[in-house]
C-alpha atoms as a PDB file:
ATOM      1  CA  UNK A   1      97.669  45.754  93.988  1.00  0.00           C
ATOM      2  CA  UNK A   2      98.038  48.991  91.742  1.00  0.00           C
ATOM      3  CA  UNK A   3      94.339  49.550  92.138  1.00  0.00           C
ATOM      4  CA  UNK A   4      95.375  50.009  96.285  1.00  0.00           C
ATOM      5  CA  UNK A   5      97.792  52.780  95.331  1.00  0.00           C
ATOM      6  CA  UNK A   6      95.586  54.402  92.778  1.00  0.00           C
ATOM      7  CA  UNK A   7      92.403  55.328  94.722  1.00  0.00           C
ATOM      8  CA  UNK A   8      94.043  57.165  97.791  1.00  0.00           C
ATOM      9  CA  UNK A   9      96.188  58.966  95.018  1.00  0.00           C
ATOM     10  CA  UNK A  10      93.179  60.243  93.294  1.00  0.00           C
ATOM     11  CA  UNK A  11      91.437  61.242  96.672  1.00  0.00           C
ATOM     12  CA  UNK A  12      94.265  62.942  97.257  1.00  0.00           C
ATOM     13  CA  UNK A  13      94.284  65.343  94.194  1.00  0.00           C
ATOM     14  CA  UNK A  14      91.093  66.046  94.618  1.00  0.00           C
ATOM     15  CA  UNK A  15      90.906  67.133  98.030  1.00  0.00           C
ATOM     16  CA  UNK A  16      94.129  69.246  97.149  1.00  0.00           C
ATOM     17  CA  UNK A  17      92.118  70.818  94.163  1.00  0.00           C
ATOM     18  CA  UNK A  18      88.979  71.472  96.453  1.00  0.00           C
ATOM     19  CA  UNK A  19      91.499  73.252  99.258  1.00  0.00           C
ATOM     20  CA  UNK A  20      92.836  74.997  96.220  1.00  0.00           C
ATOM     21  CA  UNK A  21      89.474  76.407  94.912  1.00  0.00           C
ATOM     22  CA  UNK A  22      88.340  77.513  98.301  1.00  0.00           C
ATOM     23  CA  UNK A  23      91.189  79.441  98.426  1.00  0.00           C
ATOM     24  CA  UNK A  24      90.893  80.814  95.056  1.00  0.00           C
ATOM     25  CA  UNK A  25      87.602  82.076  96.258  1.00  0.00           C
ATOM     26  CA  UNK A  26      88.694  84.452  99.122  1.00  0.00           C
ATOM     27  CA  UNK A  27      89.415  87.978  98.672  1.00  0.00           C
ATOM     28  CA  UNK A  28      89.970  91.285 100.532  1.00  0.00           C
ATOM     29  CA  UNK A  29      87.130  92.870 102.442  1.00  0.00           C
ATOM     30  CA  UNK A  30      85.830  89.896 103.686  1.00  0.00           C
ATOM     31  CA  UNK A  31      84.106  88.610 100.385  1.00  0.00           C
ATOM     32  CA  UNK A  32      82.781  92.128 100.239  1.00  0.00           C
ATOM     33  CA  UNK A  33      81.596  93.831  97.086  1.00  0.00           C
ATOM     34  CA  UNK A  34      85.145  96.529  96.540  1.00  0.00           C
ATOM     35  CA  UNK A  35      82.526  98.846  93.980  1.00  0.00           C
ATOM     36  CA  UNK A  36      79.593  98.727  97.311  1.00  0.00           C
ATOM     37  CA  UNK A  37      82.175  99.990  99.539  1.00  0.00           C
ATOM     38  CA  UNK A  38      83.255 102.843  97.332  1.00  0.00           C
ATOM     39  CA  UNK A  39      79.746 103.677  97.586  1.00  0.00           C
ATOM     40  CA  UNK A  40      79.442 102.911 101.389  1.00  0.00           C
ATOM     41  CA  UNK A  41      77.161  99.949 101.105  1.00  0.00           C
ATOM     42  CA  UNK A  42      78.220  96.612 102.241  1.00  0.00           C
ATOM     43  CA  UNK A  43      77.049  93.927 100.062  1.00  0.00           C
ATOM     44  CA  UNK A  44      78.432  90.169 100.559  1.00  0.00           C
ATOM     45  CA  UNK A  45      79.425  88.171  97.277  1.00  0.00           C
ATOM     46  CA  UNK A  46      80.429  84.511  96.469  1.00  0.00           C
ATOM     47  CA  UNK A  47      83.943  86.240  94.730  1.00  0.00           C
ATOM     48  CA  UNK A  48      82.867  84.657  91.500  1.00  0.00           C
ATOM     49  CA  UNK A  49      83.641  87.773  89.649  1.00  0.00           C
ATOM     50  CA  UNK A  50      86.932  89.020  91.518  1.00  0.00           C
ATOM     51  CA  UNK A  51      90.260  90.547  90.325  1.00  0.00           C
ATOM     52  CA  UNK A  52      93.401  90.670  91.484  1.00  0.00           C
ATOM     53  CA  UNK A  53      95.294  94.256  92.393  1.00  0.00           C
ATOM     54  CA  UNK A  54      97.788  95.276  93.901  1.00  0.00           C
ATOM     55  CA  UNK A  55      98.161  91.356  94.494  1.00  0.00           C
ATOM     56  CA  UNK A  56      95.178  91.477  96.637  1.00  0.00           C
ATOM     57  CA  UNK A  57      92.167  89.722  95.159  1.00  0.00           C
ATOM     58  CA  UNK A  58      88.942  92.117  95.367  1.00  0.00           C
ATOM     59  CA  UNK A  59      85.422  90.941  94.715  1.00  0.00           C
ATOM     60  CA  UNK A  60      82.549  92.152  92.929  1.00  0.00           C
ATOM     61  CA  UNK A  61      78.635  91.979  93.109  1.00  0.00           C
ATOM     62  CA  UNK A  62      78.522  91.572  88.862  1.00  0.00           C
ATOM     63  CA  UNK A  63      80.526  92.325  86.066  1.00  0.00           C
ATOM     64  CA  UNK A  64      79.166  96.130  85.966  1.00  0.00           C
ATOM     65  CA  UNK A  65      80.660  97.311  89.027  1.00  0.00           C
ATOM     66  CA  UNK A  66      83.772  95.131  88.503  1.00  0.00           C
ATOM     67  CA  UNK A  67      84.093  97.455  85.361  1.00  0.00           C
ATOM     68  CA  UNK A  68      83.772  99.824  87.137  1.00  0.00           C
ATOM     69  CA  UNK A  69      86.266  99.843  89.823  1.00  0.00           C
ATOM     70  CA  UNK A  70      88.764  99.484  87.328  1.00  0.00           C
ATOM     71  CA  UNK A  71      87.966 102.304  85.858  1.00  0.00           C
ATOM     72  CA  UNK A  72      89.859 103.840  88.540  1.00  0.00           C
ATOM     73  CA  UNK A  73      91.239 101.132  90.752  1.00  0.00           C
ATOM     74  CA  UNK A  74      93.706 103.211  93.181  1.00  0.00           C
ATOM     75  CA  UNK A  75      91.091 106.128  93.428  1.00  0.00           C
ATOM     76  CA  UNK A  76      88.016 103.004  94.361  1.00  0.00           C
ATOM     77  CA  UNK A  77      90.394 100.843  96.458  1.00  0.00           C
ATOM     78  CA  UNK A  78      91.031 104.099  98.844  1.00  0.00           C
ATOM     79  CA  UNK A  79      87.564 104.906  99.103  1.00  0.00           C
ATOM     80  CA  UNK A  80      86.391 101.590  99.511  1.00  0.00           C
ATOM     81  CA  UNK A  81      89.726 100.837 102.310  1.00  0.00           C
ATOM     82  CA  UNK A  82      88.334 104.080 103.669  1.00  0.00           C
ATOM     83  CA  UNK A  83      84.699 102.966 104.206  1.00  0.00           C
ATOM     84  CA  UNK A  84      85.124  99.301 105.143  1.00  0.00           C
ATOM     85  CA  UNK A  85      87.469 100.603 107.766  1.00  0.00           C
ATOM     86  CA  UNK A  86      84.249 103.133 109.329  1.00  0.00           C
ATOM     87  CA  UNK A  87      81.710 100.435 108.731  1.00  0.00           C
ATOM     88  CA  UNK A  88      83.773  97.568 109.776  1.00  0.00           C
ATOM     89  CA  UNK A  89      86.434  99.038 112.447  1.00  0.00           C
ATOM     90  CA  UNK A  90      87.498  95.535 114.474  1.00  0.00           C
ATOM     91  CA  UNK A  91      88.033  93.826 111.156  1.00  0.00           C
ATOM     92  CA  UNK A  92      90.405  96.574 109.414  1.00  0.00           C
ATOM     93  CA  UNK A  93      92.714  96.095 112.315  1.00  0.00           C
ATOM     94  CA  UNK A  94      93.251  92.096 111.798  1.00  0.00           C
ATOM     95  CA  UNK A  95      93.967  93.043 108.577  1.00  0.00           C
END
C-alpha cells in the first residue's frame, strides 16, 4: 500500500529537479557567449560555465573568456548589451 504512495512521490521529485535544472541552464542573451558579444561575434553555448550579475545569469564559451568578462563586468555587459542589440534587434526588444 505504501509502495502506491512512494513511486508517484519519487516521480514527482524528479521531474521537479529536471524542470529545475533546465531552468538553471538559461541565461541572458539567448544562451549566447556574454565575452563573443563584447567582441561582436555570436557564439551559442550549453550555459555550463555561466555566472550570475547583476542577478542576470550570463553564459560563457569556456572558462577563459568567463575570466575574462569579469575582469570588467559593467564595462563587457554594455558592450556586449550593445552588440547583441545590433546583431539581434527583434530579440533585444522582448527582452
Amino acid at each position: 500500500m505504501i509502495r502506491a504512495y512512494v513511486m508517484p512521490a519519487i516521480a514527482g521529485a524528479f521531474l521537479i529537479g529536471l524542470a529545475t535544472a533546465a531552468l538553471a541552464a538559461t541565461g541572458e542573451f539567448g544562451n549566447r557567449c556574454a565575452m563573443s558579444l563584447v567582441n561582436g561575434k555570436d557564439t551559442p553555448t550549453d550555459c555550463s560555465i555561466s555566472e550570475m550579475y547583476g542577478g542576470k545569469n550570463y553564459c560563457f564559451g569556456d572558462q577563459a573568456a568567463h575570466d575574462l568578462f569579469m575582469k570588467a563586468p559593467a564595462e563587457n555587459l554594455a558592450k556586449a548589451q550593445a552588440n547583441y542589440s545590433r546583431m539581434f534587434p527583434t530579440k533585444a526588444q522582448e527582452k
